[in-house]
PDB file of N, CA and C in Angstrom:
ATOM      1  N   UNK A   1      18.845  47.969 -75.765  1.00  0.00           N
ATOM      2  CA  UNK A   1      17.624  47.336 -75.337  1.00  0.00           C
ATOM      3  C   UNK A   1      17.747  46.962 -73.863  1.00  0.00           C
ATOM      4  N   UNK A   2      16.298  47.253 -73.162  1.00  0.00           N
ATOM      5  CA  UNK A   2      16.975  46.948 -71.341  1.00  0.00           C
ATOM      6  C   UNK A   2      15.919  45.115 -71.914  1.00  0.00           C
ATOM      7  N   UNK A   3      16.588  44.747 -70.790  1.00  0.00           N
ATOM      8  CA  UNK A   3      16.559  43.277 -70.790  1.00  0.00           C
ATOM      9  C   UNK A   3      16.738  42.821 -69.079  1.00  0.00           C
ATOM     10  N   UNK A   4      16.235  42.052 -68.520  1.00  0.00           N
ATOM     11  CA  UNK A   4      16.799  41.665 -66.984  1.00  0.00           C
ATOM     12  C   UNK A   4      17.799  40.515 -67.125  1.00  0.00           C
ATOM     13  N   UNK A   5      18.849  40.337 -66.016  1.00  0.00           N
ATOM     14  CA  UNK A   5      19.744  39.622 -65.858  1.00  0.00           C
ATOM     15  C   UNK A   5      19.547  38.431 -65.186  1.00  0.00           C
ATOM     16  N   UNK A   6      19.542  36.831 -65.924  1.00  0.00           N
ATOM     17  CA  UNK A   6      19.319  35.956 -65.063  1.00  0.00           C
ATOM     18  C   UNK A   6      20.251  35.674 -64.134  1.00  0.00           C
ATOM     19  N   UNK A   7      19.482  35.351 -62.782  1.00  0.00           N
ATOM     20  CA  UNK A   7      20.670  35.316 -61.556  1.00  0.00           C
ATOM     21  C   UNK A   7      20.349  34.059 -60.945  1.00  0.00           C
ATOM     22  N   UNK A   8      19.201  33.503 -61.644  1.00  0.00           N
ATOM     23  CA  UNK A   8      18.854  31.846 -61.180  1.00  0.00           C
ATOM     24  C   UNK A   8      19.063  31.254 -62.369  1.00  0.00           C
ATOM     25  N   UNK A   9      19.041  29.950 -62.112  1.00  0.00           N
ATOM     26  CA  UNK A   9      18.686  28.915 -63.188  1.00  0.00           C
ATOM     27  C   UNK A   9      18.109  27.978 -62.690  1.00  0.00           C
ATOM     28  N   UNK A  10      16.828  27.626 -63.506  1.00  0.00           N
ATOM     29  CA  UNK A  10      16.228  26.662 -63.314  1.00  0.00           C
ATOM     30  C   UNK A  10      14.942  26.513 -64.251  1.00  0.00           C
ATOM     31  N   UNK A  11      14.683  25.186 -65.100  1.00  0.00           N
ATOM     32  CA  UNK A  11      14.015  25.239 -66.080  1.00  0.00           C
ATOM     33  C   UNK A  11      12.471  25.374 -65.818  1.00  0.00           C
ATOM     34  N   UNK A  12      12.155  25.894 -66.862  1.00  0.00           N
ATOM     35  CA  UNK A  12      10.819  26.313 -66.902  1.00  0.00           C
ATOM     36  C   UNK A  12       9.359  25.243 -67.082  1.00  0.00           C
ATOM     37  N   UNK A  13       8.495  24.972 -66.251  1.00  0.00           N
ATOM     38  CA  UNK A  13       8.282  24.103 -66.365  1.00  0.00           C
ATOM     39  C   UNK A  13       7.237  23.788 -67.873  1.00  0.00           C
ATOM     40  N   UNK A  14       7.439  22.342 -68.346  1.00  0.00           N
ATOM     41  CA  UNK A  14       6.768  22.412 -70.094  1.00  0.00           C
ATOM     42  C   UNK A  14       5.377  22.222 -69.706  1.00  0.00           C
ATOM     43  N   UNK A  15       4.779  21.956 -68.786  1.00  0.00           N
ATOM     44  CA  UNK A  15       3.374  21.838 -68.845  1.00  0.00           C
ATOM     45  C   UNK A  15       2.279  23.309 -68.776  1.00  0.00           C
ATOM     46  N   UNK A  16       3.497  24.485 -68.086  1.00  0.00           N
ATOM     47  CA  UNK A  16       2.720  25.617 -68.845  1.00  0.00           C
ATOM     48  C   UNK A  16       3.030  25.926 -69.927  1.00  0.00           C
ATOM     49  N   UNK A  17       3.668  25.661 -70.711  1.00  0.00           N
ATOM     50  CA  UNK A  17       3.921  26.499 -72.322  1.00  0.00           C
ATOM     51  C   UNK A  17       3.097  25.657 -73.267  1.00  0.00           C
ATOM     52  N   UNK A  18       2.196  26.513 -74.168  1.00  0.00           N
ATOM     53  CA  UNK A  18       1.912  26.071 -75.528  1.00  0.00           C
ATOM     54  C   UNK A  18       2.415  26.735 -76.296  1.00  0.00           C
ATOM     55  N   UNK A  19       3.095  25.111 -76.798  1.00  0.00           N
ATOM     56  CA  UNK A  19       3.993  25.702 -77.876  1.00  0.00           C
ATOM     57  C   UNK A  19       3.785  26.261 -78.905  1.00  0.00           C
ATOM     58  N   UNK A  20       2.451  26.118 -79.246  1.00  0.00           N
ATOM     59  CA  UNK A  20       1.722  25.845 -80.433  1.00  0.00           C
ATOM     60  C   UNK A  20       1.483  28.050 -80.229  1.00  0.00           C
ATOM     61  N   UNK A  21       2.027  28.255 -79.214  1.00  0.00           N
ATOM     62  CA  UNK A  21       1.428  30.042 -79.300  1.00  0.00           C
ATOM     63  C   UNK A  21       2.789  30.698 -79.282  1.00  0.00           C
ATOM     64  N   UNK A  22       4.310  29.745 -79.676  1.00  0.00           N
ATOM     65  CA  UNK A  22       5.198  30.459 -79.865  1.00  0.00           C
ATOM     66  C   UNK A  22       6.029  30.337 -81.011  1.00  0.00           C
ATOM     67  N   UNK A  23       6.415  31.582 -81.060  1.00  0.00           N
ATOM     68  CA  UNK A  23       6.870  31.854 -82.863  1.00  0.00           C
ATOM     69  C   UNK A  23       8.356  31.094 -82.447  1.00  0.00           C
ATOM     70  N   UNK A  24       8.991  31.393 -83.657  1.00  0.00           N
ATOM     71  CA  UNK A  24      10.531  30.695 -83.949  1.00  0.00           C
ATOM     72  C   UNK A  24      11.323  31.460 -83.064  1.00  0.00           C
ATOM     73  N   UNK A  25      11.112  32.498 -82.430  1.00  0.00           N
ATOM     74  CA  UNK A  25      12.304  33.137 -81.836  1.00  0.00           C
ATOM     75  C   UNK A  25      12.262  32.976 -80.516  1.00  0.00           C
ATOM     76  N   UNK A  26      10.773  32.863 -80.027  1.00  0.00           N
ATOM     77  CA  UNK A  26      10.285  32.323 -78.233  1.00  0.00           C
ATOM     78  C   UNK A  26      11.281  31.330 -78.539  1.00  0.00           C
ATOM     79  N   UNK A  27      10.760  30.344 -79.197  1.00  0.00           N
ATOM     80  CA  UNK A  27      10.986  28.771 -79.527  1.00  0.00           C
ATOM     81  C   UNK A  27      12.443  28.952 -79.296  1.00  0.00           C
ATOM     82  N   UNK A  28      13.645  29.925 -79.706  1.00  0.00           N
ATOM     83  CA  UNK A  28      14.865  29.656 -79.958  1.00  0.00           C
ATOM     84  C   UNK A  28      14.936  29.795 -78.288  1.00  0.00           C
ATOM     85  N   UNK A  29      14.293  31.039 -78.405  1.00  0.00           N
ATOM     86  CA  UNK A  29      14.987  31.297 -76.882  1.00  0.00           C
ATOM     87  C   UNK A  29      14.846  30.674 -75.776  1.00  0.00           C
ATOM     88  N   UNK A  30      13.641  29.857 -75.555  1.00  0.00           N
ATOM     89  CA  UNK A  30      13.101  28.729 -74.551  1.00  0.00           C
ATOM     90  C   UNK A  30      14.551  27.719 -74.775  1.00  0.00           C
ATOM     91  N   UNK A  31      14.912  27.355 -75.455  1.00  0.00           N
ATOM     92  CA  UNK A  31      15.738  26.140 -76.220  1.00  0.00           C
ATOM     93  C   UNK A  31      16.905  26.583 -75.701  1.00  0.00           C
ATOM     94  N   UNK A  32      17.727  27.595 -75.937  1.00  0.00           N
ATOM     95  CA  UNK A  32      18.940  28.159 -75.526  1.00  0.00           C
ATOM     96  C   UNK A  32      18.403  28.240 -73.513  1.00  0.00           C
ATOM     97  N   UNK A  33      17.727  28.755 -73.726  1.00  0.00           N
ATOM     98  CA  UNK A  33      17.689  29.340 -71.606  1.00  0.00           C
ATOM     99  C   UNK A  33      17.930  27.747 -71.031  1.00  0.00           C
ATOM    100  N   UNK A  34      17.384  26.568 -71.514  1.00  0.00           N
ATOM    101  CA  UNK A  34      17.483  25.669 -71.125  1.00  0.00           C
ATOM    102  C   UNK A  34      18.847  24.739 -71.048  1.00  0.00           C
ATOM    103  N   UNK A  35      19.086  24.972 -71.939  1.00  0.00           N
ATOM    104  CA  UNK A  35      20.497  24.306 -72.734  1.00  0.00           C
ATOM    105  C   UNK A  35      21.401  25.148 -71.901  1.00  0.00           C
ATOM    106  N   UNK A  36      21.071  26.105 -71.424  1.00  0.00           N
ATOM    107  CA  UNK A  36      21.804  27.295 -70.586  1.00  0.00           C
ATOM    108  C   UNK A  36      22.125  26.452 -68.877  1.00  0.00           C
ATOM    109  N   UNK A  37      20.583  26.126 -68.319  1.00  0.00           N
ATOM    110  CA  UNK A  37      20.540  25.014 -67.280  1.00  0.00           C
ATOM    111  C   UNK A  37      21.335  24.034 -67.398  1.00  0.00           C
ATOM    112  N   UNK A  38      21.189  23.561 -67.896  1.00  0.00           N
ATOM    113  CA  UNK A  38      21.692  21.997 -67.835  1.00  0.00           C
ATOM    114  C   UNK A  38      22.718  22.168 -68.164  1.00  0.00           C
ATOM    115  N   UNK A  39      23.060  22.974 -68.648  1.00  0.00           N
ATOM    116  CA  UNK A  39      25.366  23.064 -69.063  1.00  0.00           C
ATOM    117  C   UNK A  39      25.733  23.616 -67.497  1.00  0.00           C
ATOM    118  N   UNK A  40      24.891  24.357 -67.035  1.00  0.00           N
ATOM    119  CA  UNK A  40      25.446  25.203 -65.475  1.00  0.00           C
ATOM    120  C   UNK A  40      24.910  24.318 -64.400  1.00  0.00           C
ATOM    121  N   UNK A  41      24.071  23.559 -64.593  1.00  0.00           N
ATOM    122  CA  UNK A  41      23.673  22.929 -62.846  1.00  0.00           C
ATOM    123  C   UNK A  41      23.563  20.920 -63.234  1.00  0.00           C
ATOM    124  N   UNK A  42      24.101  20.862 -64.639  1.00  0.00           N
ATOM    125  CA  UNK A  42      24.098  19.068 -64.397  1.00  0.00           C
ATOM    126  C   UNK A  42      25.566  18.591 -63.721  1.00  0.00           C
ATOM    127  N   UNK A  43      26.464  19.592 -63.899  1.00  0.00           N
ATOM    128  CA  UNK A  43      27.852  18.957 -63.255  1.00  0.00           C
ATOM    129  C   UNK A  43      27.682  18.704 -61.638  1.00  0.00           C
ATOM    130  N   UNK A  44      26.373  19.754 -61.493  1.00  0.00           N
ATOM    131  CA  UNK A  44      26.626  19.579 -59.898  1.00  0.00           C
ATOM    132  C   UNK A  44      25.530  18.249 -59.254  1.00  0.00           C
ATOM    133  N   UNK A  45      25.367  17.517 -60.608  1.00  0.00           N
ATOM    134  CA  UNK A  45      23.776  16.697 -59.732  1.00  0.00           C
ATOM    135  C   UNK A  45      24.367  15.253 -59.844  1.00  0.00           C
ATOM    136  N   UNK A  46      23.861  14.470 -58.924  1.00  0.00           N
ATOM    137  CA  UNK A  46      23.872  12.984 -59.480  1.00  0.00           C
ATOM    138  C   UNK A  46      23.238  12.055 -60.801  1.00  0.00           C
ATOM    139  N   UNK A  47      23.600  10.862 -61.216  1.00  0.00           N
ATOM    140  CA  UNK A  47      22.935  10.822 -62.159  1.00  0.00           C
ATOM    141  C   UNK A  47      21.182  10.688 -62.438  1.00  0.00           C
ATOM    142  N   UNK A  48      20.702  10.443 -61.495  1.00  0.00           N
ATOM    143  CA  UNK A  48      19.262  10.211 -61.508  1.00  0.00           C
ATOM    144  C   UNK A  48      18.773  11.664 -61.484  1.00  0.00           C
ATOM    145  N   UNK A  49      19.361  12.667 -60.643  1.00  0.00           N
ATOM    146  CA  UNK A  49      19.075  13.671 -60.885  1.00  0.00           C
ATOM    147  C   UNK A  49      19.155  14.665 -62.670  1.00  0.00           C
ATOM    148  N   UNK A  50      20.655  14.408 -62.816  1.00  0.00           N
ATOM    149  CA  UNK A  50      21.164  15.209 -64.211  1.00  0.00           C
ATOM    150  C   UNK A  50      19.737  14.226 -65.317  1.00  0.00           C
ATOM    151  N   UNK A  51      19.493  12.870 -65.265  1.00  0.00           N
ATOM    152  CA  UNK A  51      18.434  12.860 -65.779  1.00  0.00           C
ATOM    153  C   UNK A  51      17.065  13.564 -66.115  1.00  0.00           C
ATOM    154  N   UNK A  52      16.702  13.388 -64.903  1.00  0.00           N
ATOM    155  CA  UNK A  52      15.433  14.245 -64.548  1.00  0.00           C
ATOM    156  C   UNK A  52      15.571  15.799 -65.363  1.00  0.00           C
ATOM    157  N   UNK A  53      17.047  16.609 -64.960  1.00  0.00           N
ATOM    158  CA  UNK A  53      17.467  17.243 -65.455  1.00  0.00           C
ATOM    159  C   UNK A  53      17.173  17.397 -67.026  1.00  0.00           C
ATOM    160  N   UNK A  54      17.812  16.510 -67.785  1.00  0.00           N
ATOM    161  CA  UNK A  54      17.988  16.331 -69.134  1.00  0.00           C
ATOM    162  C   UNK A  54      16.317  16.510 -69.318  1.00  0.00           C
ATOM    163  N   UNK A  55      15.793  15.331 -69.143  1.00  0.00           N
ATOM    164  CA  UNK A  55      14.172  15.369 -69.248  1.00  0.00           C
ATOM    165  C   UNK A  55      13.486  16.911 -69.591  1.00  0.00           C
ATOM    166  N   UNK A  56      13.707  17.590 -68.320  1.00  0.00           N
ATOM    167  CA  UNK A  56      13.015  18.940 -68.043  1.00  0.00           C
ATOM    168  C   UNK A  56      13.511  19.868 -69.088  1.00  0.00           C
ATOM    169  N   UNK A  57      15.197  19.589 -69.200  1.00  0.00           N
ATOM    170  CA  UNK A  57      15.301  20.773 -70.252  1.00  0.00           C
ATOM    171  C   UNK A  57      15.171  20.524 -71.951  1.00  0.00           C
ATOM    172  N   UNK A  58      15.023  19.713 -72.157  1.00  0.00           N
ATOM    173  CA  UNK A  58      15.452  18.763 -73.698  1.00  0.00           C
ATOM    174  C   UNK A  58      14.613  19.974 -74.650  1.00  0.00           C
ATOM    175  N   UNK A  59      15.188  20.442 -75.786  1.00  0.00           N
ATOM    176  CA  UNK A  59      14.281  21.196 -76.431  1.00  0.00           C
ATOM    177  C   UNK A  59      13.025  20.660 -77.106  1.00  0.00           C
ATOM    178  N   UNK A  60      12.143  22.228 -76.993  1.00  0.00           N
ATOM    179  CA  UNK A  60      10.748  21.781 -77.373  1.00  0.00           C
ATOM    180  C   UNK A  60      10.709  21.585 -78.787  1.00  0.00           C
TER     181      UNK A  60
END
């Protein structure tokens, strides 16, 4: 299967997604890409930031 390679990270923002128009597997995968962020870019932030952080990525 071709697929593209993420070479950024950075979460997606929740005020465009309805959730309500994605099945269980969007849903997984939104959840993982995020959880993906925040394991790779909270070591590098302060805490007010890694917050904000947490906030943005927390699953839907």
């Amino acid at each position: 299967m071709l697929a593209f390679e993420t070479i950024t990270l950075a979460p997606i923002d929740r005020r465009l997604i309805d959730v309500a128009l994605l099945n269980p597997a969007e849903r997984a995968w939104m959840d993982s890409y995020h959880d993906r962020v925040y394991q790779s870019v909270s070591p590098h932030l302060d805490a007010a930031d890694q917050a904000w952080l947490a906030d943005a990525t927390a699953p839907l």
